[in-house]
Protein backbone atom coordinates (compact mmCIF):
# COMPACT_ATOMS: atom_id res chain seq x y z
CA UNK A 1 93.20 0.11 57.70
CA UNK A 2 90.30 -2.07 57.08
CA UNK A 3 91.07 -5.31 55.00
CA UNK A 4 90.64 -4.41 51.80
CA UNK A 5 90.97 -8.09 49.97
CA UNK A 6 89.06 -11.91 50.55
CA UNK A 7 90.91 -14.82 49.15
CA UNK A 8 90.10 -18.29 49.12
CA UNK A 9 90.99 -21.29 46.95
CA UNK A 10 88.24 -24.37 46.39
CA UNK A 11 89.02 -26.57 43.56
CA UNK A 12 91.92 -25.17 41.93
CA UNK A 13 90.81 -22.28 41.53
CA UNK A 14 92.04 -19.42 43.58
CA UNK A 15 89.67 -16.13 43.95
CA UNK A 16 90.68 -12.71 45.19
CA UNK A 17 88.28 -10.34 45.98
CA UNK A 18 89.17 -6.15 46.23
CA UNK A 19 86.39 -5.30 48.32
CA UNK A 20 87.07 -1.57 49.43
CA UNK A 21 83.87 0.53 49.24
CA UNK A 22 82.41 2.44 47.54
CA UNK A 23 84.99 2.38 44.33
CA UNK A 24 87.47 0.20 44.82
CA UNK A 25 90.81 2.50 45.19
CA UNK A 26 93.57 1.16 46.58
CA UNK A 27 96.38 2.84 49.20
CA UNK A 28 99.96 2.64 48.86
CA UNK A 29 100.08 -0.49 51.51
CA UNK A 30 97.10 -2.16 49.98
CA UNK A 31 98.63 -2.70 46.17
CA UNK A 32 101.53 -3.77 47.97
CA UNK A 33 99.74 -6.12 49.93
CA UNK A 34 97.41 -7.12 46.71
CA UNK A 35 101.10 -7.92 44.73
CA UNK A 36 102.11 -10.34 47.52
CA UNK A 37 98.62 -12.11 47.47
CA UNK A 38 99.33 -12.13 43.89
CA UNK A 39 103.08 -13.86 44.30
CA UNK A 40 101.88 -15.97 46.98
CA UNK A 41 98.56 -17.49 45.25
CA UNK A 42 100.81 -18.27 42.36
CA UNK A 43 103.35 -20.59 44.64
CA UNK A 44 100.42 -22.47 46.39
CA UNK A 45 100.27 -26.06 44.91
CA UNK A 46 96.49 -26.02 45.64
CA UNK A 47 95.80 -22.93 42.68
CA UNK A 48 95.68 -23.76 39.24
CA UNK A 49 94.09 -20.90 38.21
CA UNK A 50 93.83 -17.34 40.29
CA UNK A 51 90.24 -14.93 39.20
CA UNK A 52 90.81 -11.67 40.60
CA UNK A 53 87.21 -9.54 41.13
CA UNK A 54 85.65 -7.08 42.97
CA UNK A 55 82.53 -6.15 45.18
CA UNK A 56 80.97 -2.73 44.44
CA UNK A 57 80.58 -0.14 41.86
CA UNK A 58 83.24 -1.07 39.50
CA UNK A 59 86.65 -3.01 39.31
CA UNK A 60 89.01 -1.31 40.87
CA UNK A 61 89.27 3.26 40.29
CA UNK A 62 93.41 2.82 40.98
CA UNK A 63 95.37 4.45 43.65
CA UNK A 64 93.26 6.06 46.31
CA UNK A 65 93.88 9.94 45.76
CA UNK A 66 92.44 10.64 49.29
CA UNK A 67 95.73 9.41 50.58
CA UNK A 68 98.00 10.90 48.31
CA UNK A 69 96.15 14.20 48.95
CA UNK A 70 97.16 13.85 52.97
CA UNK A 71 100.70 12.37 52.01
CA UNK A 72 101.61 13.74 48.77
CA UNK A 73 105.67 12.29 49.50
CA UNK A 74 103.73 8.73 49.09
CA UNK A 75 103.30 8.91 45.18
CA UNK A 76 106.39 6.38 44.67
CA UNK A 77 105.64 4.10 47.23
CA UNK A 78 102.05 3.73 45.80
CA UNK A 79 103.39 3.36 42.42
CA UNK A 80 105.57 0.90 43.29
CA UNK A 81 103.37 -1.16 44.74
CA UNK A 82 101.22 -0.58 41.69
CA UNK A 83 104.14 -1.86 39.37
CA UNK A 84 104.59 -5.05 41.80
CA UNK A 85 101.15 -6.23 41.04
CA UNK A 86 100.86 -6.08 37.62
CA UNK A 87 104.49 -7.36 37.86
CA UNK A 88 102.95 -10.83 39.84
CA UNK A 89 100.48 -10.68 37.72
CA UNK A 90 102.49 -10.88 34.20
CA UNK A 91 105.14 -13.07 35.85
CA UNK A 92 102.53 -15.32 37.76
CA UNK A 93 103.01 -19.17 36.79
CA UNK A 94 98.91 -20.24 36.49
CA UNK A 95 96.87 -18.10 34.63
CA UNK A 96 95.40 -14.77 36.04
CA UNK A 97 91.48 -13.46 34.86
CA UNK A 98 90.43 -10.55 36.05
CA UNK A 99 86.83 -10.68 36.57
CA UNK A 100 85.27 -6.90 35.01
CA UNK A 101 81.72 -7.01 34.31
CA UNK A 102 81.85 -3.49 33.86
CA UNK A 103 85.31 -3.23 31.88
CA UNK A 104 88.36 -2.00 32.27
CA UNK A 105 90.77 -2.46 29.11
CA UNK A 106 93.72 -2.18 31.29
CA UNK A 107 93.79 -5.13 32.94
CA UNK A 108 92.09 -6.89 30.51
CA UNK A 109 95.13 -6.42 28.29
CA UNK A 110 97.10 -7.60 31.47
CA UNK A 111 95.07 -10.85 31.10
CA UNK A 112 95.58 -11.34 27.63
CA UNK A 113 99.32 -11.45 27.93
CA UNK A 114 99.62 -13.46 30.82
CA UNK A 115 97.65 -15.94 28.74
CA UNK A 116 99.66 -15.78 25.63
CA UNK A 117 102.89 -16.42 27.91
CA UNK A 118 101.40 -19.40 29.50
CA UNK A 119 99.91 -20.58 27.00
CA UNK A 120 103.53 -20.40 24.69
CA UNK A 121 105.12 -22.33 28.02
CA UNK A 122 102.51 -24.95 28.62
CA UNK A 123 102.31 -25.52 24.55
C-alpha cells in the first residue's frame, strides 16, 4: 500500500492531505487509517484548527471499488472505517474544513455541523 495521506501542523493549524492518484478513492485500511489521523490531530495540543484537502482531480471519489471488486467480503470493513471518519470528524474538538475547490456537498455539510457544535461549545 502506498501512503495515501501527508500531515503536518505549522502554526496551529493542522493540514491533511489525501493524496492517492488519480481520484482520490480510498481502501478499507486507508479510511481507517484517515479516522485515526482524524482522532489523533484533534488530541495534539499543537492543532487548533485541522484543513483536510487533496492533490489531484477532485476531493476524494469514496471507497475504492477496485478493491471491493477483488474482495467483495470487505464491504463492512470499508464502511466502517468510512463511518469512523466522519465520526472523528463530527466528534473532533477544533474545528474541521474540508478544503473542495471542486465541491462535494457531502462533506461540506460535515463541515457545517462540526462548526455549529463548536461554535455552540466555545459560545
Amino acid at each position: 500500500m502506498t501512503q495515501a495521506f501527508t500531515t503536518q501542523i505549522e502554526n496551529g493549524i493542522a493540514e491533511i492531505v489525501i493524496d492517492k492518484a488519480p481520484v482520490n478513492a480510498l481502501d478499507s485500511s486507508e479510511w481507517h487509517a484517515l479516522a485515526a489521523l482524524v482522532n489523533n490531530i484533534g488530541k495534539n495540543p499543537d492543532a487548533r484548527v485541522l484543513i483536510i484537502r487533496s492533490q489531484g482531480r477532485g476531493f476524494c471519489a469514496g471507497v475504492d471499488i477496485k478493491e471491493l471488486d477483488q474482495h467483495p467480503e470487505r464491504i463492512v470493513t470499508v464502511n466502517a472505517g468510512n463511518y469512523e471518519t466522519f465520526k472523528a470528524g463530527h466528534l473532533c474538538p477544533i474545528p474541521v474544513i474540508a478544503f473542495m475547490p471542486h465541491s462535494s456537498h457531502c462533506c461540506i455539510a460535515w463541515v457545517c455541523v462540526r462548526w455549529r457544535h463548536w461554535y455552540h461549545r466555545c459560545g
